[in-house]
Protein backbone atom coordinates (compact mmCIF):
# COMPACT_ATOMS: atom_id res chain seq x y z
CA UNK A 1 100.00 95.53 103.62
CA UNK A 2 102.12 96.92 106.14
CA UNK A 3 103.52 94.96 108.97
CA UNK A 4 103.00 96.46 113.04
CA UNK A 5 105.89 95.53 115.33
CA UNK A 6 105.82 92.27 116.58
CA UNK A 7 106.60 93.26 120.24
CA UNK A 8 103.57 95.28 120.67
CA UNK A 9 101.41 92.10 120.44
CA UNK A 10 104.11 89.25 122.14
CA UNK A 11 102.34 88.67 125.19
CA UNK A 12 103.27 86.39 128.38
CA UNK A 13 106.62 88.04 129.21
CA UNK A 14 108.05 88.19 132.64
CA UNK A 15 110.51 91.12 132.66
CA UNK A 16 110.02 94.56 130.98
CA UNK A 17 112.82 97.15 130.66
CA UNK A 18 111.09 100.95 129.40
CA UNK A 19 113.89 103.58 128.34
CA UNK A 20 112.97 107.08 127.72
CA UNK A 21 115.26 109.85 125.99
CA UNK A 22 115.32 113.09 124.98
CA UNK A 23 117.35 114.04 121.96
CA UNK A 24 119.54 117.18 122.32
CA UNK A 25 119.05 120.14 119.88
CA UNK A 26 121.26 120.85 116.98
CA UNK A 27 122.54 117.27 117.17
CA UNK A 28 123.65 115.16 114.21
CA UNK A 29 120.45 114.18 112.00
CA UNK A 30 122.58 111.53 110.24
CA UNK A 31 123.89 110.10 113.04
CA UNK A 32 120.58 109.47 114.73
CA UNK A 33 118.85 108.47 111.89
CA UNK A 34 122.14 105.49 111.95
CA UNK A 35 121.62 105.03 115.52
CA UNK A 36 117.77 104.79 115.19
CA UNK A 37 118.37 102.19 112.69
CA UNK A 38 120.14 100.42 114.57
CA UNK A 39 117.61 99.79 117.07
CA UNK A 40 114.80 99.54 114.76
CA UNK A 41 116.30 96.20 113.95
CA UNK A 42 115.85 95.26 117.09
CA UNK A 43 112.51 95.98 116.85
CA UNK A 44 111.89 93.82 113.57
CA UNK A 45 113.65 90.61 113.90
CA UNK A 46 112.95 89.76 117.96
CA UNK A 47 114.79 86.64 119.10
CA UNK A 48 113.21 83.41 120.71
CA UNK A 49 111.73 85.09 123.86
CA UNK A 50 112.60 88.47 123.77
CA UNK A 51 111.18 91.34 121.87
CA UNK A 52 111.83 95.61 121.76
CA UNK A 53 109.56 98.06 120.69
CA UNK A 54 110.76 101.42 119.17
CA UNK A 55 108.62 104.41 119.38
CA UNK A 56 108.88 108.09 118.36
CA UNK A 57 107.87 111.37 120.24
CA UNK A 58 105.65 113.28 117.83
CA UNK A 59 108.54 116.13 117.00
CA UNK A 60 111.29 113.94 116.32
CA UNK A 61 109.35 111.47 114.45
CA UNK A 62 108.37 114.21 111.90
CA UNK A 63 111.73 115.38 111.51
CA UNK A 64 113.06 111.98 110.72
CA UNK A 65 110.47 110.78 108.28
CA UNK A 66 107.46 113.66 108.00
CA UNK A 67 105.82 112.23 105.18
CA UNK A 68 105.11 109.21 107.26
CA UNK A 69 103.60 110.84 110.31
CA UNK A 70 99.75 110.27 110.74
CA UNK A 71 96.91 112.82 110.95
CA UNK A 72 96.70 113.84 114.97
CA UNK A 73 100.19 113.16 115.76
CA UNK A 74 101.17 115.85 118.73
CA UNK A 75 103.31 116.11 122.65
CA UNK A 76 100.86 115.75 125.04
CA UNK A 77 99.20 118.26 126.63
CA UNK A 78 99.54 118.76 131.09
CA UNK A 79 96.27 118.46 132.81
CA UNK A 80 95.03 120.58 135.59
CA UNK A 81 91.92 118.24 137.15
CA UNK A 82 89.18 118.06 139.65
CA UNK A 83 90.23 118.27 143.39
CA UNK A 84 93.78 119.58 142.39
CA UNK A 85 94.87 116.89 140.81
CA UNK A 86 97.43 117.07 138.20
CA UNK A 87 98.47 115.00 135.44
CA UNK A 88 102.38 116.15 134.07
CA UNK A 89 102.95 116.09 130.55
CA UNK A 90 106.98 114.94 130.58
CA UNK A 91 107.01 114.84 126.74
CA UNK A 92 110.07 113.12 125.61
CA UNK A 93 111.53 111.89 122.08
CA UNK A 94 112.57 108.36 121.93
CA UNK A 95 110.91 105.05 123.85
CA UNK A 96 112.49 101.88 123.90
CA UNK A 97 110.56 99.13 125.46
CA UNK A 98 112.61 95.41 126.02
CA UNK A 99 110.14 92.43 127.23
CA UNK A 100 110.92 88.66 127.56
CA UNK A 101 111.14 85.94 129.60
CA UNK A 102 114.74 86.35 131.39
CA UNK A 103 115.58 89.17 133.21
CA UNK A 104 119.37 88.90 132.17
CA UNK A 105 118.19 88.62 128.59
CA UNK A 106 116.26 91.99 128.84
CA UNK A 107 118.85 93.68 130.87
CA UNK A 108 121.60 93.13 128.51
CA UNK A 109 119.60 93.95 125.45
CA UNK A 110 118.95 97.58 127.37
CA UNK A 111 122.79 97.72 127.65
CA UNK A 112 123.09 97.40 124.13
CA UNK A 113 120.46 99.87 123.00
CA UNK A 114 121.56 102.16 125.70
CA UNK A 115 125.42 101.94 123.89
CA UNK A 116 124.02 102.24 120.48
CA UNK A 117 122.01 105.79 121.64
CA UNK A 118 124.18 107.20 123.97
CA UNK A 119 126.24 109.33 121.77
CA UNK A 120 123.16 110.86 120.56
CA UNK A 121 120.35 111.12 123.27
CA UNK A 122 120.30 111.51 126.60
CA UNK A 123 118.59 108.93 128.47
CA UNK A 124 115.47 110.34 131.05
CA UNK A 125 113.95 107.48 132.30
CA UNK A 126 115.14 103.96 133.16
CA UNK A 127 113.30 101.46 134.70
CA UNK A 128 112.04 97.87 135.33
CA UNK A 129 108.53 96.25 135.04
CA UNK A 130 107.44 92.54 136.65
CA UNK A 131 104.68 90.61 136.35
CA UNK A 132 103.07 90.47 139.91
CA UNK A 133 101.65 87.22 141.40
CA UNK A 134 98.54 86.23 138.47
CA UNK A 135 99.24 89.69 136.59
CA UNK A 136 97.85 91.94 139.44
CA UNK A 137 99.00 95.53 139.77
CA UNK A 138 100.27 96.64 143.39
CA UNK A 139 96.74 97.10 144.94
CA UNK A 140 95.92 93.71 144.04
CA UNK A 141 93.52 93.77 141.30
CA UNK A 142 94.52 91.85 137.71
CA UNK A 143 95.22 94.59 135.65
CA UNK A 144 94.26 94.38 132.26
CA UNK A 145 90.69 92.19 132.55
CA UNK A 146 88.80 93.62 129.32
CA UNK A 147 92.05 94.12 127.06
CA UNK A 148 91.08 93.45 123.83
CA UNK A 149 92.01 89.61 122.95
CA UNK A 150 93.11 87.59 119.49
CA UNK A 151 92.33 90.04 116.59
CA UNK A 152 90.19 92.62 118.46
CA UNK A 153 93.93 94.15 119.61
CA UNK A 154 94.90 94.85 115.93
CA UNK A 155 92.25 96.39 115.57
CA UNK A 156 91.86 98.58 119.25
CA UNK A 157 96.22 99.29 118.36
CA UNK A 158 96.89 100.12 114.91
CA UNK A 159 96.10 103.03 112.76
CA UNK A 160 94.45 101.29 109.70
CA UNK A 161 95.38 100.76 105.90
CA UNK A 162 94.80 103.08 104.16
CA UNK A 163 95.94 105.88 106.34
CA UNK A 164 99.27 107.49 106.65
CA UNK A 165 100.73 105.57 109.19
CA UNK A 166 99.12 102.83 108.88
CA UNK A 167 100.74 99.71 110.83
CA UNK A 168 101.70 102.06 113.04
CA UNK A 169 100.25 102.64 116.12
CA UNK A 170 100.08 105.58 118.73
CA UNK A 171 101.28 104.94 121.84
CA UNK A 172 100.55 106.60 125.94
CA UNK A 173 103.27 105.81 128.53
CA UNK A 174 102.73 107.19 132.38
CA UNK A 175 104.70 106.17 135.17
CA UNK A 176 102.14 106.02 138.09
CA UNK A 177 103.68 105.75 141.88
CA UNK A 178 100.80 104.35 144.40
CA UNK A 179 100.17 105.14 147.34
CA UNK A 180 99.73 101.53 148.92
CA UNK A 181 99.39 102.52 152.40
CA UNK A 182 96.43 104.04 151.98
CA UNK A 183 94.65 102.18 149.74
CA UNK A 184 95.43 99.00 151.73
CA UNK A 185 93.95 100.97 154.62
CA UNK A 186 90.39 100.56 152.74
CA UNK A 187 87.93 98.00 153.30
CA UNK A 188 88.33 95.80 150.27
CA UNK A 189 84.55 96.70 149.03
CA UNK A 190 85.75 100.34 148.92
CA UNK A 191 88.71 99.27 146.89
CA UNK A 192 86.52 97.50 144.42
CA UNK A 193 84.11 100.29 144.32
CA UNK A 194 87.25 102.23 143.17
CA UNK A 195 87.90 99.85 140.50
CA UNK A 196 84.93 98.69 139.62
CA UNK A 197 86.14 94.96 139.59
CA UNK A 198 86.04 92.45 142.51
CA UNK A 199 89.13 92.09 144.02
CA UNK A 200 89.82 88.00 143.72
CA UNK A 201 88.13 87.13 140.67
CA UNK A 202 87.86 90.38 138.76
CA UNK A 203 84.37 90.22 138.08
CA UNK A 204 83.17 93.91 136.90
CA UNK A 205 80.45 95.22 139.28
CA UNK A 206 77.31 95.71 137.52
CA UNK A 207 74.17 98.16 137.77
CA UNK A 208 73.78 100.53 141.22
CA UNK A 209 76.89 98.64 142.36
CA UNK A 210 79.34 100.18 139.89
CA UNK A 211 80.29 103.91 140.94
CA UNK A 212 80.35 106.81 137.83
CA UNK A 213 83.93 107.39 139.19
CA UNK A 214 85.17 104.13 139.53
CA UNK A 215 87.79 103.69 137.44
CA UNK A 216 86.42 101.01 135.12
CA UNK A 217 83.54 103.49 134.44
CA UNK A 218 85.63 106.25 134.30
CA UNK A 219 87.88 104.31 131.59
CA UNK A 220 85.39 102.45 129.42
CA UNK A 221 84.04 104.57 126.86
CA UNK A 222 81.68 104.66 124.01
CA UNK A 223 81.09 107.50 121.40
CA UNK A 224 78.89 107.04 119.32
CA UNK A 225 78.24 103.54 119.46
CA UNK A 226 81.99 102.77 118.96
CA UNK A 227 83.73 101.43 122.04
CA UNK A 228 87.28 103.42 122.62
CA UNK A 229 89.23 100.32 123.49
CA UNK A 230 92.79 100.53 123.69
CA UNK A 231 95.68 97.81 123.81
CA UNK A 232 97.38 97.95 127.48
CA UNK A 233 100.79 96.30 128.32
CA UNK A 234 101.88 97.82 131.73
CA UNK A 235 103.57 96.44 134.38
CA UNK A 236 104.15 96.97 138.20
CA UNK A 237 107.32 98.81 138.65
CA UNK A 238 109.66 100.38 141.61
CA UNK A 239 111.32 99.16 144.69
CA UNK A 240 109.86 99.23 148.33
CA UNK A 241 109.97 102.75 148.77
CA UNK A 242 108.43 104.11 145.37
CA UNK A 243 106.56 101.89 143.13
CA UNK A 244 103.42 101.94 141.34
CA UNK A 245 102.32 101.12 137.53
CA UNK A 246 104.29 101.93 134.37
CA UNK A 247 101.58 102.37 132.06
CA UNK A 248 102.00 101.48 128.24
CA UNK A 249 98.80 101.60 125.93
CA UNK A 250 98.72 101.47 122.47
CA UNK A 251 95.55 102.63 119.94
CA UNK A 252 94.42 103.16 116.55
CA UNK A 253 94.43 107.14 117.45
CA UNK A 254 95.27 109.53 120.16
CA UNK A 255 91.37 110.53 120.56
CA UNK A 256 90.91 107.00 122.61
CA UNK A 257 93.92 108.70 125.24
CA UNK A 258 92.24 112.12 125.06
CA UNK A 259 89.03 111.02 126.09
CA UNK A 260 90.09 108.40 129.14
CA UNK A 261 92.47 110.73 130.45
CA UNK A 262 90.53 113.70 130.39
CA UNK A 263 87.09 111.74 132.36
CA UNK A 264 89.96 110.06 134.52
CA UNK A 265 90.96 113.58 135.41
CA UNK A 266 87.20 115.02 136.09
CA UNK A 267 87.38 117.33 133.29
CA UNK A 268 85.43 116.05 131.05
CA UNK A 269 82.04 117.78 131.91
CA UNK A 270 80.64 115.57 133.39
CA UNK A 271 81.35 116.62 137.01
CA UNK A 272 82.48 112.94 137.54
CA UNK A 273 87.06 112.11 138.32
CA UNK A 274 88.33 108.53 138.93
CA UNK A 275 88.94 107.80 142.68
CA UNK A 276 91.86 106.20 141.76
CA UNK A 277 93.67 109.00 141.07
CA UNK A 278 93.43 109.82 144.71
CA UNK A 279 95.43 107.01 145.11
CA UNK A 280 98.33 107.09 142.24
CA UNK A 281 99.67 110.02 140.71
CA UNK A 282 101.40 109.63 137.26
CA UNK A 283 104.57 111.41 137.34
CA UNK A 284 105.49 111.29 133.88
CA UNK A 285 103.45 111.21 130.65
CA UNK A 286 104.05 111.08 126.72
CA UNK A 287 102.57 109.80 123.52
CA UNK A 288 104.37 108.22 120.95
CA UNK A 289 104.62 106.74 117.31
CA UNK A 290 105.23 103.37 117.15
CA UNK A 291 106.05 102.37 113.49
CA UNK A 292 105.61 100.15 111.18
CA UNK A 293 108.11 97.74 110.14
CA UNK A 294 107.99 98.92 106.84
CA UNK A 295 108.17 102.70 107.93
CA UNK A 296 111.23 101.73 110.49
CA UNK A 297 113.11 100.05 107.18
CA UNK A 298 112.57 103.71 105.33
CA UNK A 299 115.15 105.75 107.72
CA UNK A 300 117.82 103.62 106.72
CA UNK A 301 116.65 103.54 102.91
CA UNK A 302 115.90 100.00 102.84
């Protein structure tokens, strides 16, 4: 049996910390494979309320350890959508998420990873997540209603046994910014009809009340009577000029992304894009490998 990162499923955390890098070519293989280690440690053993996550873009991970890199693996890929809406692909190498209950805590823990891979990356993106009032994103709404719950996330996150991989799980980040003046400038039964939730209680609209391009319709998907659910742990991020949604989703394989971003994005042929995306823009966007523990322990040779 292989053993998932304990992070990925520690939930009830009130600061988040995400660091992106890119790793420079023709650097050191053995150093970053030390300074990887290093962090993956982090990663394995998290202290009393605090926890890291380590994850892998697709390139570096199968330079590092290719025999351990599962089937579909691969940078994501730009979209050009409906109604000229884009969605970037910022493909980067290395993701380092830090969650826990003290702010300090989590800040000095992305100090220390930050020292340990600074003589070997380059750090891209830096940033703070918060919970928000009852675990509502920006506009309001409680992000996260149908996540899978108890063992149903094991099985919605991590590639199975059996599989190369498996323990593992791949993961989507986007940084989305909002723009909060104008959806606050909508009737709130327009903003649910967005969503496809009630704004107070979160209730999912049902029948002729639930829009094809809301974005619950948009984003829950079946194929072939399996249901692509996916594990999400964002947060609310920014300051009070630029802010929005760091989103952080984890799943058994990258086909679950594929599908929601692509009918999120209207180009999925069904002639149908979520409204939201006339509100938020994601700025950045990557998929990852998040490792097993046991795949982590094999850089170092342990």
């Amino acid at each position: 049996m292989t053993t998932a990162q304990p992070g990925i499923f520690i939930e009830g955390s009130g600061h988040h910390h995400y660091l992106e890098y890119t790793v420079p070519p023709g650097g050191d293989p053995d150093a970053m494979k030390a300074a990887v280690a290093e962090v993956a440690a982090l990663a394995a053993r998290p202290v009393p309320g605090q926890s890291a996550v380590l994850a892998f873009g697709p390139d570096l991970w199968k330079r590092l350890s290719p025999g351990a890199a599962p089937e579909g693996l691969r940078p994501i890929k730009a979209i050009e959508g409906a109604g000229g809406h884009v969605m970037p692909a910022t493909q980067r190498d290395l993701f380092v998420w830090i969650h826990g209950a003290r702010l300090d805590d989590v800040f000095e823990t992305a100090l220390a990873v930050q020292n340990i891979l600074k003589p070997v990356t380059e750090l891209a993106l830096d940033d703070r997540g918060f919970v928000y009032h009852d675990s509502r994103d920006l506009t309001g709404f409680i992000d996260g209603s149908a996540n899978p719950k108890d063992d149903a996330r094991f099985e919605a996150a991590l590639i199975p046994e059996g599989q190369t991989g498996a323990g593992g799980a791949f993961v989507l980040t986007q940084q989305w910014v909002h723009d909060l003046d104008a959806f606050n400038a909508l009737p709130q039964v327009e903003q649910e009809r967005i969503i496809g939730r009630t704004k107070p209680d979160s209730i999912e609209l049902e029948g002729d009340a639930m829009p094809p391009n809301s974005h619950v319709a948009r984003t829950d998907v079946t194929e072939d009577g399996v249901a692509m659910k996916i594990y999400r742990r964002s947060a609310p991020f920014g300051s009070a000029g630029r802010h929005g949604l760091y989103f952080l989703a984890f799943a058994c394989d990258l086909h679950r992304f594929d599908v929601q971003l692509l009918r999120m994005f209207g180009v999925s042929g069904d002639g149908e894009h979520d409204r939201l995306i006339e509100f938020s823009k994601p700025v950045t966007s990557s998929y990852w490998f998040a490792p097993s523990i046991e795949d982590l322990a094999s850089l170092s040779g342990a």
